[in-house]
C-alpha atoms as a PDB file:
ATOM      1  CA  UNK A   1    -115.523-116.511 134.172  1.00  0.00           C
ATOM      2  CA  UNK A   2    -114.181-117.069 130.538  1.00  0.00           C
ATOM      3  CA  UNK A   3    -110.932-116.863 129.520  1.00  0.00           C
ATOM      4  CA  UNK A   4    -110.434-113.404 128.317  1.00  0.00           C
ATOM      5  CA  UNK A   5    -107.231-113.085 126.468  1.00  0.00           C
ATOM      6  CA  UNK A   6    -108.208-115.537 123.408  1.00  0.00           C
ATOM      7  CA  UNK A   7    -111.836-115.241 123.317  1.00  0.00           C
ATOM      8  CA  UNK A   8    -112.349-111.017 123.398  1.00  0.00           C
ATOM      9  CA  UNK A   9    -112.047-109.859 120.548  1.00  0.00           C
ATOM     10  CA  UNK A  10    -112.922-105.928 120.617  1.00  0.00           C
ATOM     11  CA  UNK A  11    -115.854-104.867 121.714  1.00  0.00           C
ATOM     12  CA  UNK A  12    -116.085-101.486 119.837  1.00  0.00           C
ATOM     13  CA  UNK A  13    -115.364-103.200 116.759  1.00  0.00           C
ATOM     14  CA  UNK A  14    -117.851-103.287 114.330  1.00  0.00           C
ATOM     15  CA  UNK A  15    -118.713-106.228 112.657  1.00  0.00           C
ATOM     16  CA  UNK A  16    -119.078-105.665 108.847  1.00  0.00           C
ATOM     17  CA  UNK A  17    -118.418-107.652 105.489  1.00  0.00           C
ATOM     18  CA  UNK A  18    -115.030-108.672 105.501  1.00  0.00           C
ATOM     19  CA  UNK A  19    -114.667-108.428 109.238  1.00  0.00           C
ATOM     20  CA  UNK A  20    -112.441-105.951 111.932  1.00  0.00           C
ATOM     21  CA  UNK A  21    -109.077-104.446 111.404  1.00  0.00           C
ATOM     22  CA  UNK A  22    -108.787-104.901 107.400  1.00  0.00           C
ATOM     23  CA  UNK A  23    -106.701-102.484 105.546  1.00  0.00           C
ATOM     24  CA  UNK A  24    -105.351-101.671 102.559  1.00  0.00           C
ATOM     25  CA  UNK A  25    -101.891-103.027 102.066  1.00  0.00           C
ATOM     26  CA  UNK A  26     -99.969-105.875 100.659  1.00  0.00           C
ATOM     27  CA  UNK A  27    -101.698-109.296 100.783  1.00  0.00           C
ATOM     28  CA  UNK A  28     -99.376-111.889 103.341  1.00  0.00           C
ATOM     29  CA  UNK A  29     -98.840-115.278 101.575  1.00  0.00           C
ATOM     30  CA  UNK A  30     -98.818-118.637 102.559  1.00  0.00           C
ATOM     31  CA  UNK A  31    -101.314-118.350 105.217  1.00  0.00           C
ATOM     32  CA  UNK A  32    -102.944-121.709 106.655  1.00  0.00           C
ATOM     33  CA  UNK A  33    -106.044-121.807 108.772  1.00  0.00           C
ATOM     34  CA  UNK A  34    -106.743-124.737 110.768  1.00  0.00           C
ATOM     35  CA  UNK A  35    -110.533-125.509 112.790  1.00  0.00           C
ATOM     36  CA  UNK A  36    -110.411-128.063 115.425  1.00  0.00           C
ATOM     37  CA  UNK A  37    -111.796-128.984 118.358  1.00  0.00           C
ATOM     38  CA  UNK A  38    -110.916-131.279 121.523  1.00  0.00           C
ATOM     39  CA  UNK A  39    -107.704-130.215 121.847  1.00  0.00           C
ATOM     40  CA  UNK A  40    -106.961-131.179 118.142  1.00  0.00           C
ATOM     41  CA  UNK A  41    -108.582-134.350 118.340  1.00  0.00           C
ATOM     42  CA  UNK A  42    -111.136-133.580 115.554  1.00  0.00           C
ATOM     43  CA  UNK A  43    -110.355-131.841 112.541  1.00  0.00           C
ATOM     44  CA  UNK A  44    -113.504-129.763 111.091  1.00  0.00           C
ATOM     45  CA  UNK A  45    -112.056-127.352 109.025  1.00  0.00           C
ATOM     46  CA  UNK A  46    -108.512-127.066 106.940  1.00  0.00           C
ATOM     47  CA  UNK A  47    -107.885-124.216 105.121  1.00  0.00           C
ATOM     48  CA  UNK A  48    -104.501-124.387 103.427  1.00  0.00           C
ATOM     49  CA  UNK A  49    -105.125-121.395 101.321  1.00  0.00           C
ATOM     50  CA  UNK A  50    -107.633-118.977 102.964  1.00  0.00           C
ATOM     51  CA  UNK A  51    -109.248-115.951 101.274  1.00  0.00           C
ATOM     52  CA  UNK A  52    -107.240-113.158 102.717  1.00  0.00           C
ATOM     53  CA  UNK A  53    -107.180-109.388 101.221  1.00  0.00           C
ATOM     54  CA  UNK A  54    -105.085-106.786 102.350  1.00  0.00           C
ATOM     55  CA  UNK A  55    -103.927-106.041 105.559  1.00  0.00           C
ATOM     56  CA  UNK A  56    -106.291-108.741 107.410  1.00  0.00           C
ATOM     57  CA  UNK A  57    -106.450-109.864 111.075  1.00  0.00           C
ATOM     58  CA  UNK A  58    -106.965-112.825 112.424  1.00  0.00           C
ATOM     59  CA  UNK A  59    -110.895-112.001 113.170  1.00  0.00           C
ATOM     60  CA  UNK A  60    -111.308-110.817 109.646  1.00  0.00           C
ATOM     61  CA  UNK A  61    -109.951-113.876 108.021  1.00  0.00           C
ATOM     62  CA  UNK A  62    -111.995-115.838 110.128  1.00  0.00           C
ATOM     63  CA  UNK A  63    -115.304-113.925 108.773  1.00  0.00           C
ATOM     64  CA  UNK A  64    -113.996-114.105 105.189  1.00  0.00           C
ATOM     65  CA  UNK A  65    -113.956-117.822 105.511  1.00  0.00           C
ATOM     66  CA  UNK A  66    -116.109-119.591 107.982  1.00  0.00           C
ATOM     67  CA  UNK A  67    -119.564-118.674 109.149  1.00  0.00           C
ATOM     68  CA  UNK A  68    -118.986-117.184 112.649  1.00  0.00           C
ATOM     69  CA  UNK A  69    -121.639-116.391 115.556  1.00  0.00           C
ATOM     70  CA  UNK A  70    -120.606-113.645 117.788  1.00  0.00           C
ATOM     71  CA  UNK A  71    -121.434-112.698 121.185  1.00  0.00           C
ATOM     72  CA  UNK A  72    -121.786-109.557 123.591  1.00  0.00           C
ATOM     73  CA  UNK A  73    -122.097-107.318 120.341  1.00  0.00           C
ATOM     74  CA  UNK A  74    -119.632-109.326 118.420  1.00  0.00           C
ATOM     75  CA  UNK A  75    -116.902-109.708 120.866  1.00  0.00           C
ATOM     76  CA  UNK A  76    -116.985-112.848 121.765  1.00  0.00           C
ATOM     77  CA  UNK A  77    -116.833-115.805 119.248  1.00  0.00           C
ATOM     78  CA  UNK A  78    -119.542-118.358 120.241  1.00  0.00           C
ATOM     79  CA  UNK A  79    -119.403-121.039 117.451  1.00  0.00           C
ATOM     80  CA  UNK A  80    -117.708-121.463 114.151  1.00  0.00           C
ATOM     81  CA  UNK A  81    -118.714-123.395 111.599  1.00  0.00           C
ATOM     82  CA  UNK A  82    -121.913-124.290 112.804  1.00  0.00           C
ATOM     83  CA  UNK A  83    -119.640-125.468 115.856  1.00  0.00           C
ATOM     84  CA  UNK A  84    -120.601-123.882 119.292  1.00  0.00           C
ATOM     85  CA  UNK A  85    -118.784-122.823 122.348  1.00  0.00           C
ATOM     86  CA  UNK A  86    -121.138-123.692 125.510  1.00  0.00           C
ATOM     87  CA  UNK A  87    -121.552-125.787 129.441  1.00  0.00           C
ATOM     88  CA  UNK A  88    -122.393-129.363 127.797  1.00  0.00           C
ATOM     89  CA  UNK A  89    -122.720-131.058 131.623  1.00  0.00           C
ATOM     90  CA  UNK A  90    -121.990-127.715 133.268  1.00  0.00           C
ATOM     91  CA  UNK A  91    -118.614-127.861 131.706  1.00  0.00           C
ATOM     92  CA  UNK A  92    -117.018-125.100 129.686  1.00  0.00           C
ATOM     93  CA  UNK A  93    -115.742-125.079 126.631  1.00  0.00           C
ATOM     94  CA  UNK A  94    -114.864-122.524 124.580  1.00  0.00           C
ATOM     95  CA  UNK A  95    -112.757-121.490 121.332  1.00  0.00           C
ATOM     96  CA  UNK A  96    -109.081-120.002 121.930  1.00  0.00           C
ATOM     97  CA  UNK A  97    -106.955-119.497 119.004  1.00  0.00           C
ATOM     98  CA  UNK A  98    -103.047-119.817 118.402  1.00  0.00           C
ATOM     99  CA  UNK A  99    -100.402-118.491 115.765  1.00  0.00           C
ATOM    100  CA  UNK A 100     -97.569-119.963 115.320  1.00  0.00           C
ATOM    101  CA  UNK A 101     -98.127-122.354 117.891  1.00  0.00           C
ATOM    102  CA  UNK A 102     -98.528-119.076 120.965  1.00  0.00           C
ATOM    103  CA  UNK A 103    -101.706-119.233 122.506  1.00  0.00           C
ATOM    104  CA  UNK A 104    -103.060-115.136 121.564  1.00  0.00           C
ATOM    105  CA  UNK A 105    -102.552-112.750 123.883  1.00  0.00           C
ATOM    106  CA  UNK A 106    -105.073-110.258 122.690  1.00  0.00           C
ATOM    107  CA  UNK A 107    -108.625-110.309 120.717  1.00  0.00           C
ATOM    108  CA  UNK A 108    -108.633-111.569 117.097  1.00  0.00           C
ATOM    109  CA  UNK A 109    -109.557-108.321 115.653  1.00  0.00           C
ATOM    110  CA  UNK A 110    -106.091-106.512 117.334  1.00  0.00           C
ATOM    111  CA  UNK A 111    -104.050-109.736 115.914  1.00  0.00           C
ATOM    112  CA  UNK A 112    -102.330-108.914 112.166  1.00  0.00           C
ATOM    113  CA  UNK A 113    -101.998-111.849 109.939  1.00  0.00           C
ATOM    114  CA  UNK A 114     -98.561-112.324 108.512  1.00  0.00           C
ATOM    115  CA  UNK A 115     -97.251-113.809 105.747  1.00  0.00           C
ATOM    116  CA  UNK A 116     -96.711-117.328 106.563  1.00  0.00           C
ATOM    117  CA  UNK A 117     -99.349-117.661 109.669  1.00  0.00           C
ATOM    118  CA  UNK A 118    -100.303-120.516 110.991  1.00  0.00           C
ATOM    119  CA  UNK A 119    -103.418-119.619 112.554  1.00  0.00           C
ATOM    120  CA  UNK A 120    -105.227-122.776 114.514  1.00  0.00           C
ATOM    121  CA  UNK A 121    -108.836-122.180 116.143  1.00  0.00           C
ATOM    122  CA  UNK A 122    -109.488-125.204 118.655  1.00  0.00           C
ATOM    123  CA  UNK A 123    -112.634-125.535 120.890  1.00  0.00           C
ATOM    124  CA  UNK A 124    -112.015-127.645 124.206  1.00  0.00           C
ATOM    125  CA  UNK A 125    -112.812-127.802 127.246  1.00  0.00           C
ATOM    126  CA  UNK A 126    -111.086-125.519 129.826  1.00  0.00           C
ATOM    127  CA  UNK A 127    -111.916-126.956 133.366  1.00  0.00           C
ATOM    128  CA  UNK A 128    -108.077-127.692 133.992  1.00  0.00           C
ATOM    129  CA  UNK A 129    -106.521-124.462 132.765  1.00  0.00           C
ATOM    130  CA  UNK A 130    -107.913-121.561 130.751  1.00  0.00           C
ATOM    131  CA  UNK A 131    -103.918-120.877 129.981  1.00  0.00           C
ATOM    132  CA  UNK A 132    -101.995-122.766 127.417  1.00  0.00           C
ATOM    133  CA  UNK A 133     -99.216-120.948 126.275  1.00  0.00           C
ATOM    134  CA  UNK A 134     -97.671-122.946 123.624  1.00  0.00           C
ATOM    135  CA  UNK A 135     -98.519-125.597 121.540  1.00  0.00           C
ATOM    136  CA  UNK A 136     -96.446-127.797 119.077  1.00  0.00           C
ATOM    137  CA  UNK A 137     -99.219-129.053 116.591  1.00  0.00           C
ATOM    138  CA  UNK A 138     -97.813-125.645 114.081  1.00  0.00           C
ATOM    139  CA  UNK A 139     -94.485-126.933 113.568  1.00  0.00           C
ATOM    140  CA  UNK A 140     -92.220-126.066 112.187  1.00  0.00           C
ATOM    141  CA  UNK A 141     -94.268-122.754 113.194  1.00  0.00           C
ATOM    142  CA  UNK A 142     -93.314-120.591 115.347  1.00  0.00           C
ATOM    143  CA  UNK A 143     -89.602-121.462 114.357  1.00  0.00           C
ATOM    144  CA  UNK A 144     -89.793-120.914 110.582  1.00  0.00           C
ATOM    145  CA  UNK A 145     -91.537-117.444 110.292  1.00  0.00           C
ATOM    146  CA  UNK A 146     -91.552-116.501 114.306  1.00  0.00           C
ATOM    147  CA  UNK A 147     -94.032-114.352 115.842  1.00  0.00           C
ATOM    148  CA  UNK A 148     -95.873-111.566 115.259  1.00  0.00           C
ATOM    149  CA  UNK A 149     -93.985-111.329 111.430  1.00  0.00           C
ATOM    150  CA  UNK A 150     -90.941-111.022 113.119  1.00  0.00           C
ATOM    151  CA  UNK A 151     -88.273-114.511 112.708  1.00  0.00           C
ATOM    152  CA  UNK A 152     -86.476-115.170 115.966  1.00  0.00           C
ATOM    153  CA  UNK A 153     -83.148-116.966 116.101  1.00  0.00           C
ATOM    154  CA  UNK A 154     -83.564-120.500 117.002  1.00  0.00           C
ATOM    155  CA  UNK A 155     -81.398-122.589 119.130  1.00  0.00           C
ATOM    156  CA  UNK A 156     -80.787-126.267 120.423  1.00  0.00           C
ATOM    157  CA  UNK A 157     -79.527-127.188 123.455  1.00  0.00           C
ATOM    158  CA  UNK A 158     -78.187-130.218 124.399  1.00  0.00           C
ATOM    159  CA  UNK A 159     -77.926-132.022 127.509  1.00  0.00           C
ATOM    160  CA  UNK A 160     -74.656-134.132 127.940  1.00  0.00           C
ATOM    161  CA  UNK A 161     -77.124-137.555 127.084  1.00  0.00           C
ATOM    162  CA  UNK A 162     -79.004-136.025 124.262  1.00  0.00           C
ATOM    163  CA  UNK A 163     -76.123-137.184 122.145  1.00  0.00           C
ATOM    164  CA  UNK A 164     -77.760-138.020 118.822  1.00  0.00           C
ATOM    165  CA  UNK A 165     -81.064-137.077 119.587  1.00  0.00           C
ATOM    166  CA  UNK A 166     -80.058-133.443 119.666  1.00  0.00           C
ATOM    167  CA  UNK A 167     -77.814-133.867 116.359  1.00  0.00           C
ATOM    168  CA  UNK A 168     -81.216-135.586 115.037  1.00  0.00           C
ATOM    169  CA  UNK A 169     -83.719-132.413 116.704  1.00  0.00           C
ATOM    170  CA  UNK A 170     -80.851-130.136 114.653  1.00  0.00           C
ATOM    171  CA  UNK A 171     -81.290-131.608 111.550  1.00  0.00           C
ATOM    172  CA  UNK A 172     -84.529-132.056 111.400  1.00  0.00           C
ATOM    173  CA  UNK A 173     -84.998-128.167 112.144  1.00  0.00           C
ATOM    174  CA  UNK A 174     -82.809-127.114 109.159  1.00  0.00           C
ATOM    175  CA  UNK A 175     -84.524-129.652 107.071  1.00  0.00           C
ATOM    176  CA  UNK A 176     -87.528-127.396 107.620  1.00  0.00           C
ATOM    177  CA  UNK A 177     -85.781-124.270 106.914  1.00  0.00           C
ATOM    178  CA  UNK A 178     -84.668-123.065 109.704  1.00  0.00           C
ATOM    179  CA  UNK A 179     -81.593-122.090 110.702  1.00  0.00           C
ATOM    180  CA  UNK A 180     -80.427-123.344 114.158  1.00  0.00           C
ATOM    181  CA  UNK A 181     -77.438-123.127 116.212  1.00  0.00           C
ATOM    182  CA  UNK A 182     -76.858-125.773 118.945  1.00  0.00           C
ATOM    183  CA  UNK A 183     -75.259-125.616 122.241  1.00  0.00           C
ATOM    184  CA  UNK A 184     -74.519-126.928 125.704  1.00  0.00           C
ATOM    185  CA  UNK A 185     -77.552-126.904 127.851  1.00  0.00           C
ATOM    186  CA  UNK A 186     -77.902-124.275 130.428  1.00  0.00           C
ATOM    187  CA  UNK A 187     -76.625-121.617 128.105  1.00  0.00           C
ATOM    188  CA  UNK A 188     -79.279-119.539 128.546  1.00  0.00           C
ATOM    189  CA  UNK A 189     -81.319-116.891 126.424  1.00  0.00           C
ATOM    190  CA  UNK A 190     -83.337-113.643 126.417  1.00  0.00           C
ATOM    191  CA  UNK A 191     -86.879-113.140 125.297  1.00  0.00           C
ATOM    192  CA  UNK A 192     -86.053-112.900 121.331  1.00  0.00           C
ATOM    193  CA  UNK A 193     -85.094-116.512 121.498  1.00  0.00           C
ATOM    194  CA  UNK A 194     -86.604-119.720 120.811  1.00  0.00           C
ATOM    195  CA  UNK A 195     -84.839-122.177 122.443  1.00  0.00           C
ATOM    196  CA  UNK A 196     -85.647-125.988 122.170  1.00  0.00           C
ATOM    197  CA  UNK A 197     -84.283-127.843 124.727  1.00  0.00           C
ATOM    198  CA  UNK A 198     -82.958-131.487 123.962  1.00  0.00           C
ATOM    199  CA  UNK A 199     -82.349-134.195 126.866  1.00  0.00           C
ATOM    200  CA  UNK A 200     -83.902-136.877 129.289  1.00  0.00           C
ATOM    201  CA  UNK A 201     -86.325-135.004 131.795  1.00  0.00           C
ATOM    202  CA  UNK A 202     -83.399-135.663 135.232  1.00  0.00           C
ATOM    203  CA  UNK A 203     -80.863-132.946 133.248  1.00  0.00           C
ATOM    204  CA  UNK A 204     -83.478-130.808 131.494  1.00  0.00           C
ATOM    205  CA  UNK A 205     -85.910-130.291 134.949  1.00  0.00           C
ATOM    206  CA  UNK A 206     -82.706-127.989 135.981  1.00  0.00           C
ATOM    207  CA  UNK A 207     -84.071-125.316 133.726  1.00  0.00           C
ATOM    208  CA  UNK A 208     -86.365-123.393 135.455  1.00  0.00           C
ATOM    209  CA  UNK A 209     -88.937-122.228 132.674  1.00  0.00           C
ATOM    210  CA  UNK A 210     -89.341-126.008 132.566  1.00  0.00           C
ATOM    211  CA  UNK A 211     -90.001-127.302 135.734  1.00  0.00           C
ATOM    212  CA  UNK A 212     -93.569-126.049 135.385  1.00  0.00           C
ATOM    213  CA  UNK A 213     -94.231-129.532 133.938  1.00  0.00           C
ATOM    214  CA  UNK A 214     -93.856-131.235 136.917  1.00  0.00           C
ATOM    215  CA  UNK A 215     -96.964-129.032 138.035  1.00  0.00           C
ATOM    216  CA  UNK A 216     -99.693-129.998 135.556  1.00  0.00           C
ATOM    217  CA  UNK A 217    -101.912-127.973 133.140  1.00  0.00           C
ATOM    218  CA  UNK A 218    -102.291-125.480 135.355  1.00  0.00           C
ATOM    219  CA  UNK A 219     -99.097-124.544 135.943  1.00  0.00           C
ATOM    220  CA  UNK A 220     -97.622-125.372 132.721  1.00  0.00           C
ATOM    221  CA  UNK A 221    -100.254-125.443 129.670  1.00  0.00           C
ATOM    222  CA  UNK A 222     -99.176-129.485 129.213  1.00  0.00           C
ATOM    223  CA  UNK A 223    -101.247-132.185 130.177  1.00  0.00           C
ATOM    224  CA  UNK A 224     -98.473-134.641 131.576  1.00  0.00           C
ATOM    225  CA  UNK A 225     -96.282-134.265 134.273  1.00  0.00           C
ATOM    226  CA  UNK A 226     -92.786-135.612 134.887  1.00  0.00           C
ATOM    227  CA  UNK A 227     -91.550-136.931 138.236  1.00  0.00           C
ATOM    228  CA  UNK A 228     -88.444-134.787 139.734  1.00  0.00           C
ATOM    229  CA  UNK A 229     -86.906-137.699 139.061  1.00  0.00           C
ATOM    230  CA  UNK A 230     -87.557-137.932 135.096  1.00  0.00           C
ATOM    231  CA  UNK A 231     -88.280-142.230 135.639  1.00  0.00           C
ATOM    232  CA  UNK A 232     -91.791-141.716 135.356  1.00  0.00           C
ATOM    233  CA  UNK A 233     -94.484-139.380 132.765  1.00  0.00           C
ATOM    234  CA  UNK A 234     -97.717-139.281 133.773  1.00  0.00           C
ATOM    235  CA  UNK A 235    -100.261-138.839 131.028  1.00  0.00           C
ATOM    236  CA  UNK A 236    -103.226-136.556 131.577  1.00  0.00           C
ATOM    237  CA  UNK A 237    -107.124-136.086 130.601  1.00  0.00           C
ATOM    238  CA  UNK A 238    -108.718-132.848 129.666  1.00  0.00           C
ATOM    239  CA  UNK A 239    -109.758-132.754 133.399  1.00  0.00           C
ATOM    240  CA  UNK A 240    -106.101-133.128 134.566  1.00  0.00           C
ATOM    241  CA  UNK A 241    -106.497-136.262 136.189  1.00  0.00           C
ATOM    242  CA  UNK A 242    -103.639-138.982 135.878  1.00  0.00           C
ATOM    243  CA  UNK A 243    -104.754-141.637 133.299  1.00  0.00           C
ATOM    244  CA  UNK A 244    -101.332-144.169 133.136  1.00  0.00           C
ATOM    245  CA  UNK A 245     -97.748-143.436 133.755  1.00  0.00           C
ATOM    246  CA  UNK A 246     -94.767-144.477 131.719  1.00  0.00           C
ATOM    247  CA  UNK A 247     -91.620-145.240 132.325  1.00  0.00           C
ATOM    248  CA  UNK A 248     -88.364-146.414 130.313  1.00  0.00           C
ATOM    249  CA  UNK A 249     -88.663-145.607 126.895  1.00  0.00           C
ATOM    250  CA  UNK A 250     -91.146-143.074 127.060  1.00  0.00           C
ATOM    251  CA  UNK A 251     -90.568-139.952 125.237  1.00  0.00           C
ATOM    252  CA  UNK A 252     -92.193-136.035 125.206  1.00  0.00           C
ATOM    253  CA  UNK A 253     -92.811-133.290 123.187  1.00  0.00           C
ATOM    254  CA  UNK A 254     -94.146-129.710 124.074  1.00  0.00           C
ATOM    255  CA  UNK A 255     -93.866-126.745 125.060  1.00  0.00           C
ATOM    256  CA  UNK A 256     -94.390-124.034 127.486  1.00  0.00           C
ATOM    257  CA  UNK A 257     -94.000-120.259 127.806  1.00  0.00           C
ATOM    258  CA  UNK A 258     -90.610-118.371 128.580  1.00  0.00           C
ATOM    259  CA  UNK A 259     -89.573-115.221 128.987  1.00  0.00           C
ATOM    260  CA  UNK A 260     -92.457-112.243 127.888  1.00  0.00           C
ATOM    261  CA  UNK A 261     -94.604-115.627 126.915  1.00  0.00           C
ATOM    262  CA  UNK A 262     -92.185-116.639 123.954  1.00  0.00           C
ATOM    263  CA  UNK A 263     -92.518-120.147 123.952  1.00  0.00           C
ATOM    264  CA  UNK A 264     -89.477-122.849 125.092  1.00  0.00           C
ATOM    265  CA  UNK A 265     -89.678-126.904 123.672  1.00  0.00           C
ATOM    266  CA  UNK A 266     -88.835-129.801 125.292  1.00  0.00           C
ATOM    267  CA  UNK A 267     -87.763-133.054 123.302  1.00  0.00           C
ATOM    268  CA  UNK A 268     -87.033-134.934 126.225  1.00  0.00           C
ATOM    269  CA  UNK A 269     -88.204-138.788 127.907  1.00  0.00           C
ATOM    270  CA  UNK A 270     -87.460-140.566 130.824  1.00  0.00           C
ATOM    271  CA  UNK A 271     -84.337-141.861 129.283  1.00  0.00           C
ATOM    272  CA  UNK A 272     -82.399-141.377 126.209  1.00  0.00           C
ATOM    273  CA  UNK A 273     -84.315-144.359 124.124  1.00  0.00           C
ATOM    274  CA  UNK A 274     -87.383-141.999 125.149  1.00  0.00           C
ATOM    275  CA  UNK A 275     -85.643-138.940 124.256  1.00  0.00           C
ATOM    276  CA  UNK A 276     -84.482-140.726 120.748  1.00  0.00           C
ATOM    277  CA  UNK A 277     -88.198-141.173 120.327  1.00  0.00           C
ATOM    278  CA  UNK A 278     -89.182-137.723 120.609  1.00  0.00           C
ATOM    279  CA  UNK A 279     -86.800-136.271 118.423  1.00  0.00           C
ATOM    280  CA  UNK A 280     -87.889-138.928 115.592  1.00  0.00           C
ATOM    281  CA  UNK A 281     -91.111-137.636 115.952  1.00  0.00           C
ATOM    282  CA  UNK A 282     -89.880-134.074 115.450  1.00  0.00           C
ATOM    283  CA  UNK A 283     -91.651-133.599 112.273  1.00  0.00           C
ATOM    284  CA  UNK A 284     -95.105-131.501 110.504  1.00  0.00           C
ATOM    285  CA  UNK A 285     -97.283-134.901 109.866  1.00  0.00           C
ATOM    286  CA  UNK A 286     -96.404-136.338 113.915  1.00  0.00           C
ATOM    287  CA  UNK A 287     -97.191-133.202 115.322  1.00  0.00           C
ATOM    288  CA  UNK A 288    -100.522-131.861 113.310  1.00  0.00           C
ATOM    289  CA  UNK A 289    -102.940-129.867 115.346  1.00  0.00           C
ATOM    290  CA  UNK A 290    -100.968-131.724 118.927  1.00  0.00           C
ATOM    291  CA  UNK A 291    -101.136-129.602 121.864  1.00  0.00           C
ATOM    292  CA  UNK A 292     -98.069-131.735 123.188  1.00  0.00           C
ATOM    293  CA  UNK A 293     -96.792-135.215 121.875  1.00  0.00           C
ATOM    294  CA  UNK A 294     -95.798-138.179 124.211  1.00  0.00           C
ATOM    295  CA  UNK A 295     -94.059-141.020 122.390  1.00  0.00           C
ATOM    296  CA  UNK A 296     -93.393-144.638 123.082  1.00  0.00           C
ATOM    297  CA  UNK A 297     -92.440-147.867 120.978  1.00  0.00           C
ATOM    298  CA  UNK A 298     -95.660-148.663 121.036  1.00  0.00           C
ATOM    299  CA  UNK A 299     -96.837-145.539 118.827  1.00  0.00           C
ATOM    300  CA  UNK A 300     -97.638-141.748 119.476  1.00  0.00           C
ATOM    301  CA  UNK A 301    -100.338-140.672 122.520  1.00  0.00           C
ATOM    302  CA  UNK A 302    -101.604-137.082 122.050  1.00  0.00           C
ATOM    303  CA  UNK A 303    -102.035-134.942 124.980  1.00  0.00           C
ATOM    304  CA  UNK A 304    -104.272-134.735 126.652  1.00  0.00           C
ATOM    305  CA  UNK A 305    -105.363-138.535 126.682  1.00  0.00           C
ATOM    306  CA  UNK A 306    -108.782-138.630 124.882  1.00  0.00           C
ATOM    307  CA  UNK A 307    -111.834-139.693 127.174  1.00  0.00           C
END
């Protein structure tokens, strides 16, 4: 079965120039598309100012820009592009699509497009998980302009060895824009906000909306998984098998989803050299179309590992 959340996209919609769900209203601005596929690996199509009119949703500005083949009376997209979805080896893969950096929650043609969207279509194989939640290649989206047009108060929170790699995450966040107050980790937080949480893995894996990463894909969206006791990061394949582990010096970013599916970060490593990594690496040109981010003195690996 296909995942359903991020490929349906309203079956009683009909498909017409201009595409589902456009209104009259004021235009959004500053609205990015982004095509990819392979997890982010290939870049086919960058659109950093899209045609957009009126009150447009996410399938509509797709239509208004791309050539797009539907399925099962238009509710399904199959290809983009000229780029289909399909079992290549009896594998699927299929396009999902993410604003902000969330993974959608409903069809394209119920999704509004607000002003400063970040709106990323990516085609990839989905044998490990048909669920990823979060990803970081939209930063500084979804801290800048939030989610679903509404911003969400943004806060670090630093574990008592983040020292300054959480002064550095900080910084680097208001550089951008946004606004961010920083605290002790463990604080806490309710589902309005977006919490990024700064540390080695041992003092961060306490956090229970986290400790899905020592799971895998499935459990977690992210395709690497920590040891409980944050020496080791595995790094994973689009299959979720283990491909090589690292230890001192390694560093992560990603994310994951918290409470009501707003996402959480981790900047964290295996140590605090890994950790200092990461939150150098906290920036729009490192993190480009990434579906997570592990780091090491030898350079940046994207996740998952490319076959």
């Amino acid at each position: 079965m296909r995942p359903l959340p991020a490929l349906l996209l309203g079956l009683s919609c009909v498909l017409a120039l201009g595409g589902c769900g456009l209104g009259a209203g004021s235009t959004p601005g500053s609205v990015r598309m982004t095509v990819t596929r392979d997890f982010g690996a290939q870049a086919l199509h960058l659109a950093p100012h899209p045609k957009i009119s009126g009150q447009d949703t996410v399938m509509s500005l797709l239509l208004r820009n791309y050539k797009v083949h539907t399925r099962y009376g238009g509710g399904f997209v199959q290809g983009i592009g000229g780029v289909e979805g399909g079992e290549p080896g009896g594998r699927p893969h299929d396009w999902f699509y993410y604003v902000n950096g969330v993974e959608a929650q409903k069809g394209a043609a119920a999704t509004d497009v607000h002003a400063g969207d970040r709106i990323w279509w990516d085609l990839h194989d989905w044998s490990a998980t048909e669920d990823v939640p979060a990803v970081v290649g939209s930063y500084p989206e979804p801290f800048l302009d939030g989610i679903g047009g509404k911003r969400l108060p943004v806060r670090v929170e630093c574990s008592r060895e983040a020292g300054s790699s959480c002064r550095a995450v900080a910084t680097r966040l208001q550089r951008a824009g946004v606004p961010a107050a920083t605290s002790a980790l463990g604080a806490g937080g309710g589902p309005q906000l977006l919490r990024v949480l700064v540390g080695p893995w041992r003092e961060l894996r306490a956090e229970r909306q986290l400790q899905p990463l020592e799971q895998g894909p499935r459990a977690s969206g992210v395709y690497a998984t920590a040891n409980a006791t944050g020496t080791t990061l595995t790094l994973l394949d689009q299959d979720g098998r283990a491909v090589r582990s690292l230890g001192a010096g390694t560093g992560l970013i990603a994310a994951t989803a918290g409470q009501e599916r707003v996402p959480i970060w981790a900047v964290t490593g295996t140590d605090p050299a890994g950790v200092g990594l990461a939150a150098a690496s906290l920036s729009e040109g490192a993190l480009r179309d990434r579906f997570a981010l592990a780091v090491t003195a030898a350079g940046p690996q994207p996740l998952p590992v490319a076959p």
